[in-house]
C-alpha atoms as a PDB file:
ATOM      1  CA  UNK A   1      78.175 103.984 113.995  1.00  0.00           C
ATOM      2  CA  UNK A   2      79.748 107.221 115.626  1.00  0.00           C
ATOM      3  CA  UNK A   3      82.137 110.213 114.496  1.00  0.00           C
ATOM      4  CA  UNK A   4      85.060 110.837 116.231  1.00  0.00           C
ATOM      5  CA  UNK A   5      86.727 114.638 115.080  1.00  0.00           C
ATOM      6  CA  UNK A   6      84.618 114.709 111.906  1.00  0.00           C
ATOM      7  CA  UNK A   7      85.027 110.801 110.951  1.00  0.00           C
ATOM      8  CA  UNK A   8      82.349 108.267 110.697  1.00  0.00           C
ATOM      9  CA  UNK A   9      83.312 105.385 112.501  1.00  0.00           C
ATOM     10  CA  UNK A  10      81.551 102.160 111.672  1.00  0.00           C
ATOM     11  CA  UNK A  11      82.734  99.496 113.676  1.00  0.00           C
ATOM     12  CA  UNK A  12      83.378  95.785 111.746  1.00  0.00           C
ATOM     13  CA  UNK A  13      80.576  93.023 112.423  1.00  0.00           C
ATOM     14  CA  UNK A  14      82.005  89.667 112.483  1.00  0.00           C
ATOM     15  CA  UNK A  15      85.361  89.466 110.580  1.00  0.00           C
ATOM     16  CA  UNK A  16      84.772  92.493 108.902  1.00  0.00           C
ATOM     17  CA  UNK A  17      87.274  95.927 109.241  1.00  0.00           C
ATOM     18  CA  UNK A  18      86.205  98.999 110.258  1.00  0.00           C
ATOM     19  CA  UNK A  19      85.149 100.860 108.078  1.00  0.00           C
ATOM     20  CA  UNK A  20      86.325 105.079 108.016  1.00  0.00           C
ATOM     21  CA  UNK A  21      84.822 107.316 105.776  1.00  0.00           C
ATOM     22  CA  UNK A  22      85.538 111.161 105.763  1.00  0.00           C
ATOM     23  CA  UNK A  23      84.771 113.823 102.983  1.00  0.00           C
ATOM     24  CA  UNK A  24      84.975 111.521 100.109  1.00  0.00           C
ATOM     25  CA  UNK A  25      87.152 108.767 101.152  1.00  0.00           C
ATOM     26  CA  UNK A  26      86.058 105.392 102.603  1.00  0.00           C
ATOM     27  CA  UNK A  27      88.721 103.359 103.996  1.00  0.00           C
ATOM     28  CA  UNK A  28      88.325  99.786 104.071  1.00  0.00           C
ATOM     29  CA  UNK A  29      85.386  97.523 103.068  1.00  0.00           C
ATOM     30  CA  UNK A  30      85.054  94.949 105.491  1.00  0.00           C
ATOM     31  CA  UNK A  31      84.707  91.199 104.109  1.00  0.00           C
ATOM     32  CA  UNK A  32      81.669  92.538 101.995  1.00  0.00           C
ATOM     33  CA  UNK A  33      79.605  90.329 104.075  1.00  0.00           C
ATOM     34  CA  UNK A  34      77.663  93.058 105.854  1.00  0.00           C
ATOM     35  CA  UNK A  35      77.536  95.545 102.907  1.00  0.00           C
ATOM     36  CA  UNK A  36      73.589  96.588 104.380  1.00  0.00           C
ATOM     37  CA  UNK A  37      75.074  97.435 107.701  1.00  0.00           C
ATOM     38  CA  UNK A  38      77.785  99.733 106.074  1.00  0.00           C
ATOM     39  CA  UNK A  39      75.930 101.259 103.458  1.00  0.00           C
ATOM     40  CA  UNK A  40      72.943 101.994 106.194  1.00  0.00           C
ATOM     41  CA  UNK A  41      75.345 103.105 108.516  1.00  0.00           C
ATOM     42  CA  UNK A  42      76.668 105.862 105.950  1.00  0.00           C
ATOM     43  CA  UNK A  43      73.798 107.137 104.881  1.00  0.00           C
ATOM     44  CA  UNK A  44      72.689 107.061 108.777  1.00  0.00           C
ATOM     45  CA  UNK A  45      75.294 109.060 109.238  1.00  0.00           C
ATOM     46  CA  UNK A  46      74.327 111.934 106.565  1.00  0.00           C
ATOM     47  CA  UNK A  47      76.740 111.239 104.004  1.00  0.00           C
ATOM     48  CA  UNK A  48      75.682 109.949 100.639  1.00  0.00           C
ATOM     49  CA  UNK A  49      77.169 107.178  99.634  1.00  0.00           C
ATOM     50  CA  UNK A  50      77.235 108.838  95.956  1.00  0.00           C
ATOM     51  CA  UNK A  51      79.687 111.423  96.981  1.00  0.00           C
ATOM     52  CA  UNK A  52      82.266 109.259  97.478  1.00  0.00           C
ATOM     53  CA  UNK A  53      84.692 108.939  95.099  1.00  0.00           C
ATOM     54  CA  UNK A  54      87.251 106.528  96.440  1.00  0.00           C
ATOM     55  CA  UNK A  55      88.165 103.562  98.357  1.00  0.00           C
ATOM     56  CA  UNK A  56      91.502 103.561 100.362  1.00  0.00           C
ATOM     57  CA  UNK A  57      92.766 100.118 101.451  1.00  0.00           C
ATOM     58  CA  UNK A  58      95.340 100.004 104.477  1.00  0.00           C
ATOM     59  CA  UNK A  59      96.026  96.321 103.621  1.00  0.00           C
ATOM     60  CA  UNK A  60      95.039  93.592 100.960  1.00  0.00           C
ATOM     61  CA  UNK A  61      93.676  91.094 103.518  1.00  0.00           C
ATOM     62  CA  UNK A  62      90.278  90.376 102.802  1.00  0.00           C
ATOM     63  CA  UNK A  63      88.890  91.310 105.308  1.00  0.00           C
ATOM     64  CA  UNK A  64      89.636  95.309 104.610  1.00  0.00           C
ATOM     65  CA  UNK A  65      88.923  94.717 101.028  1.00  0.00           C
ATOM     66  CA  UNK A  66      86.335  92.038 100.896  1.00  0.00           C
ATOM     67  CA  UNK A  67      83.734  94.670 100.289  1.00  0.00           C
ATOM     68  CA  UNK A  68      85.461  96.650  97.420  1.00  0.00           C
ATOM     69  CA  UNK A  69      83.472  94.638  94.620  1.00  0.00           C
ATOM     70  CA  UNK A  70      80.039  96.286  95.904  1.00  0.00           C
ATOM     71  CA  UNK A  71      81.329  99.971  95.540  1.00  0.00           C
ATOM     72  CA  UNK A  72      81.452 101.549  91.958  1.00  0.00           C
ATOM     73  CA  UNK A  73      84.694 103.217  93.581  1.00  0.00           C
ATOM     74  CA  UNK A  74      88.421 103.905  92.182  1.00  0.00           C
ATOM     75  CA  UNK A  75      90.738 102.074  94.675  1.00  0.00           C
ATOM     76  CA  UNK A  76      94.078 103.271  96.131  1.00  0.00           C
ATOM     77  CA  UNK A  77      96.399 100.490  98.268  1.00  0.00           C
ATOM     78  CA  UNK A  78     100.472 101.037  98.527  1.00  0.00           C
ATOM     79  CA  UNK A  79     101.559  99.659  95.470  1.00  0.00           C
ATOM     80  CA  UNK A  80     103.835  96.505  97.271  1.00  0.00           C
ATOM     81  CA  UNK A  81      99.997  94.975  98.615  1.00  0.00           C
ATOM     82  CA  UNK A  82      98.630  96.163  95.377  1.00  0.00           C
ATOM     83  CA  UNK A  83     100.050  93.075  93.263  1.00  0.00           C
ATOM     84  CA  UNK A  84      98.538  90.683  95.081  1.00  0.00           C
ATOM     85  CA  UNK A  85      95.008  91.749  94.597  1.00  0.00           C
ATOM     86  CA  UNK A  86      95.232  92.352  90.831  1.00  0.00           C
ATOM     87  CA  UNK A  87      96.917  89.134  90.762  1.00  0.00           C
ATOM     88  CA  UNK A  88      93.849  87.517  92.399  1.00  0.00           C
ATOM     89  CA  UNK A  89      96.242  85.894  95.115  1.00  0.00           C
ATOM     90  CA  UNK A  90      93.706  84.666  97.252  1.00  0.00           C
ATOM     91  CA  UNK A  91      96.218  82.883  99.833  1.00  0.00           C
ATOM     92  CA  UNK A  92      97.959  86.263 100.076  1.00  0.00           C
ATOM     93  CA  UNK A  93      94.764  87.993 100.077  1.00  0.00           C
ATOM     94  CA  UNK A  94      93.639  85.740 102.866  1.00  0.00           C
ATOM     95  CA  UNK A  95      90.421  84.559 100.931  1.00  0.00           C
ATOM     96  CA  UNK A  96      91.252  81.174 101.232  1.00  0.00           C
ATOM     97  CA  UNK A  97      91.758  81.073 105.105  1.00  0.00           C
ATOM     98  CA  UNK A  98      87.996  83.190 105.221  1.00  0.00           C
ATOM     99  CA  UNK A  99      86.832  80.189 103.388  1.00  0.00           C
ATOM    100  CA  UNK A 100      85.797  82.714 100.188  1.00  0.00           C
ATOM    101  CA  UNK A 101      87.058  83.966  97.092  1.00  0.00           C
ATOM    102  CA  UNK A 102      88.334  87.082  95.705  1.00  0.00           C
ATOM    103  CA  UNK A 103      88.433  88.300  91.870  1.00  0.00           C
ATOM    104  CA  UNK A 104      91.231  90.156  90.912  1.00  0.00           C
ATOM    105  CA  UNK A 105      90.753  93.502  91.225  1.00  0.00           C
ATOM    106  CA  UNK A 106      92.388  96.933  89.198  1.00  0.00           C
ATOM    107  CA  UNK A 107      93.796  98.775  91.909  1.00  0.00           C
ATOM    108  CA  UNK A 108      93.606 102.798  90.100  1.00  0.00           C
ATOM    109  CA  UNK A 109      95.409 104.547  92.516  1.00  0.00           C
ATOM    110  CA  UNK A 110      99.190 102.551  93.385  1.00  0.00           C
ATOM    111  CA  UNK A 111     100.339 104.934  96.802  1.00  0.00           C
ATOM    112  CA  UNK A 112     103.383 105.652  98.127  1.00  0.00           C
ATOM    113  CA  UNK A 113     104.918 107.147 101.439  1.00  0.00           C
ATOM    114  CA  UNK A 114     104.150 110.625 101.648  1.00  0.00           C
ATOM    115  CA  UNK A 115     101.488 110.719  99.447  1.00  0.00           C
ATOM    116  CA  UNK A 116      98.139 112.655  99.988  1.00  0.00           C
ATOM    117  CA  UNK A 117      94.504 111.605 100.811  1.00  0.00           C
ATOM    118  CA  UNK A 118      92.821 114.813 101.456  1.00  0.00           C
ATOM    119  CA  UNK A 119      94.662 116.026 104.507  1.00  0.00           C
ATOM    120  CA  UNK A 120      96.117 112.901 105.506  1.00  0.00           C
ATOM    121  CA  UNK A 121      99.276 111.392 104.497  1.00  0.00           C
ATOM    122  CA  UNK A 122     100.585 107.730 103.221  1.00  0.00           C
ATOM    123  CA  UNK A 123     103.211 106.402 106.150  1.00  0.00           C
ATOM    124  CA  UNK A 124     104.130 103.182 105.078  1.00  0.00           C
ATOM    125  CA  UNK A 125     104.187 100.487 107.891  1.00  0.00           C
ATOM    126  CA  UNK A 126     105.014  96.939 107.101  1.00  0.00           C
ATOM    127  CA  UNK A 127     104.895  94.620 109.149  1.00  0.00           C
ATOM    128  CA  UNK A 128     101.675  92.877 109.156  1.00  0.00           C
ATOM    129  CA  UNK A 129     101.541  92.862 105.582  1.00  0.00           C
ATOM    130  CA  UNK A 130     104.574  94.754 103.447  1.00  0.00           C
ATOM    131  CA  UNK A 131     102.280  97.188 101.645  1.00  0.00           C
ATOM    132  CA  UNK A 132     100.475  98.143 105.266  1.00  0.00           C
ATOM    133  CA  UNK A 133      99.632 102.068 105.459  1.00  0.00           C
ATOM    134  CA  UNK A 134      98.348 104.160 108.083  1.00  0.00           C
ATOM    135  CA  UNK A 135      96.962 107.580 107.400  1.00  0.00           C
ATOM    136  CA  UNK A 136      97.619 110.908 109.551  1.00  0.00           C
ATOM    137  CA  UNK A 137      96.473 114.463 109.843  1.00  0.00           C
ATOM    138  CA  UNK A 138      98.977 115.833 112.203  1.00  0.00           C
ATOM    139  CA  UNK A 139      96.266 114.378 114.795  1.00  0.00           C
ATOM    140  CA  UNK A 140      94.308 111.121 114.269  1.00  0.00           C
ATOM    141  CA  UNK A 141      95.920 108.162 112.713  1.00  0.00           C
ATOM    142  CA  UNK A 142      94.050 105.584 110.475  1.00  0.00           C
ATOM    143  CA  UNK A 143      96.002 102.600 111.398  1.00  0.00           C
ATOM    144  CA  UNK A 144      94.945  99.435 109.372  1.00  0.00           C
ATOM    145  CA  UNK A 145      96.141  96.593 111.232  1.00  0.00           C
ATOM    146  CA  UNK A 146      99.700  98.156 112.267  1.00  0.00           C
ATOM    147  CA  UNK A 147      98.540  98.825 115.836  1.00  0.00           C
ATOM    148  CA  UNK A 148      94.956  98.455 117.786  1.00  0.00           C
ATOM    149  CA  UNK A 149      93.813 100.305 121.087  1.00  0.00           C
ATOM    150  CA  UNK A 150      95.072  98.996 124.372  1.00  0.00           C
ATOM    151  CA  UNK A 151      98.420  97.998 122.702  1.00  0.00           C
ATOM    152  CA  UNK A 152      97.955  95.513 120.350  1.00  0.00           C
ATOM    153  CA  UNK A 153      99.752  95.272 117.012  1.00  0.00           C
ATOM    154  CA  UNK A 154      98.429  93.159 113.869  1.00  0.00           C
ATOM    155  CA  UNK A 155      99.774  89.517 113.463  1.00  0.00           C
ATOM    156  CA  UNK A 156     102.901  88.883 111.740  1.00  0.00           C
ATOM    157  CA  UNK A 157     102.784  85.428 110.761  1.00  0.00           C
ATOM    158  CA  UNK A 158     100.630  85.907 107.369  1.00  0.00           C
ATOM    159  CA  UNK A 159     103.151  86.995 105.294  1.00  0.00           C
ATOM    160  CA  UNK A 160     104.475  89.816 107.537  1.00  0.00           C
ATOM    161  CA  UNK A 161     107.285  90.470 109.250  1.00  0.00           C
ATOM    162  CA  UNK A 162     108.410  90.759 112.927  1.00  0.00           C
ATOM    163  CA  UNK A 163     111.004  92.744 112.141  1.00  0.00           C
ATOM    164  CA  UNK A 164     109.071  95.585 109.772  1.00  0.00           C
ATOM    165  CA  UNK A 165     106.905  95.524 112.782  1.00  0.00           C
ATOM    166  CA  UNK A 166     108.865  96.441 114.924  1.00  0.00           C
ATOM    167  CA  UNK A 167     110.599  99.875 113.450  1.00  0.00           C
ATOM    168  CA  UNK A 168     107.162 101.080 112.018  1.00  0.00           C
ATOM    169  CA  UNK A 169     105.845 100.774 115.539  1.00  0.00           C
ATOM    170  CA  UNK A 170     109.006 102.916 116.910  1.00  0.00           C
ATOM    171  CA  UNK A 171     108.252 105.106 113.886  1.00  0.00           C
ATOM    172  CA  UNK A 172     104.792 105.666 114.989  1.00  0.00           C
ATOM    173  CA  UNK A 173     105.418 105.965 118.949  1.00  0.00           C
ATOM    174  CA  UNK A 174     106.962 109.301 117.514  1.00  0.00           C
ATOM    175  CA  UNK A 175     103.991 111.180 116.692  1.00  0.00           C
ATOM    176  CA  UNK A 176     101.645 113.322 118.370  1.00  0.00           C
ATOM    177  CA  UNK A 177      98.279 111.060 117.699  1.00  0.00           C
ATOM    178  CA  UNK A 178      95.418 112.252 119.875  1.00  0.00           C
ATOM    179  CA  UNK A 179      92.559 109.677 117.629  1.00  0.00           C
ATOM    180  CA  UNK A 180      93.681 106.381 116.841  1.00  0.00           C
ATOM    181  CA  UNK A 181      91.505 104.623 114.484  1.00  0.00           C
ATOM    182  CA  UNK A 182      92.557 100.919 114.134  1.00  0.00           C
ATOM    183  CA  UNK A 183      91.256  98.312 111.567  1.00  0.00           C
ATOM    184  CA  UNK A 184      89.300  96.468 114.444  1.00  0.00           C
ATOM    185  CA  UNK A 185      88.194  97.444 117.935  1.00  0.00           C
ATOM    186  CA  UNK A 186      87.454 100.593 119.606  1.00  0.00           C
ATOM    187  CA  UNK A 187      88.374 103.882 118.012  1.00  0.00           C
ATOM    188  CA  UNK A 188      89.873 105.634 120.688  1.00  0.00           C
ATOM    189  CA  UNK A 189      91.632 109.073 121.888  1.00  0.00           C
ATOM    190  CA  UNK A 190      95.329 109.639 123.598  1.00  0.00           C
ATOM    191  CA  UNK A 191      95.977 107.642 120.482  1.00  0.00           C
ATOM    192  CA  UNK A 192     100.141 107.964 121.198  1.00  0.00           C
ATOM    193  CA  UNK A 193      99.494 106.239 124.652  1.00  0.00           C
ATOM    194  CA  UNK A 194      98.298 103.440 123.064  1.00  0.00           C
ATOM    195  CA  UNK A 195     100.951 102.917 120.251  1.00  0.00           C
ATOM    196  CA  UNK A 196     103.736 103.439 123.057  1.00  0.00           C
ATOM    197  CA  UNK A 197     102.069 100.518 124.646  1.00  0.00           C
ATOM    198  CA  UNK A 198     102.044  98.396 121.630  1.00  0.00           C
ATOM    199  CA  UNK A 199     105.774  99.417 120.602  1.00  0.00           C
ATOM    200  CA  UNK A 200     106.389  98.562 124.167  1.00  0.00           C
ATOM    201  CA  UNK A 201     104.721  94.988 123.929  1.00  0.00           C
ATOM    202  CA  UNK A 202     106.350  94.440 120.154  1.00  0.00           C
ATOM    203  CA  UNK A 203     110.132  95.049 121.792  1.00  0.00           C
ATOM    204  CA  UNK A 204     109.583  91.877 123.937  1.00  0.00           C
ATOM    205  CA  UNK A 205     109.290  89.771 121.263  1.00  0.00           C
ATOM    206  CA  UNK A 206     112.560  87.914 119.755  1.00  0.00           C
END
């Protein structure tokens, strides 16, 4: 566990996501596998896991929302991943390639491009999954699965789309982004260096 500009960072164990939390927002769950970890790594942290009031998903892949179940939390996902998980669609939820399985789920809060998680706002960027959101301040970017430190982008061959991949990552390579969080890996700064990179790698693919 770290912070990085007033974040806690609590980097995924095994499959799990990272897991963000900031005021009272926690994005992602992790596979719900390593709930002790998290939970210790919160309260570690000096936040009490109490005050938060909601759970922000980038993604419906299980292994972001896996851990959603063991929070008493409201969730908010863009409302195109959203189906899925009410649904209970655990082949697009990836539950079924984890080897697990995943209730469906009321999803409270159905988001939208532009809208507003405290000071961050909803950029929709599909690609690895159609509903996949990143979240930005003006300065760090929450980036699900979109794009990872050292150039890496999220796979596109689970119900993504090359394609949608593509122009979010040219979308992206736009703004100033000193943090980049990512769903797995390092959390890292000079944040637009690294999505250059990845936009970079994504245009040499057919």
């Amino acid at each position: 566990m770290s912070k990085l500009n007033n974040i806690i960072v609590i980097e995924g164990r095994g499959y799990d996501s990272n897991v963000y939390v900031f005021e009272d927002i926690i994005v992602d769950t992790g596979t719900g596998q390593n709930m002790e970890y998290i939970l210790k790594s919160i309260k570690e942290a000096g936040t009490d896991i109490n005050d938060l009031s909601l759970i922000v998903n980038t993604h419906n892949h299980y292994d972001h929302i896996g851990g959603n179940p063991y929070l008493d939390l409201e969730v908010a996902m863009h409302s195109r991943d959203a189906r899925a998980l009410e649904e209970g669609d655990e082949d697009a939820l990836l539950a079924t390639m984890f080897g697990e399985t995943m209730e469906k789920m009321v999803v409270q809060r159905k988001l939208e491009e532009g809208d507003k998680i405290n000071d961050f706002e909803v950029i929709l960027t599909p690609g690895h999954t159609p509903g996949s959101i990143c979240l930005y301040d003006g300065e760090t970017l929450i980036s699900g699965d979109t794009v990872f430190s050292g150039g890496g982008f999220g796979r596109v061959d689970l119900g993504g789309d090359m394609g949608d991949m593509r122009r979010s990552l040219e979308r992206l390579s736009k703004l100033d982004v000193q943090y980049l969080l990512p769903g797995h890996g390092p959390a890292v700064e000079d944040g637009s260096r690294h999505i250059r990179m990845a936009h970079e790698m994504v245009n040499g693919f057919y």
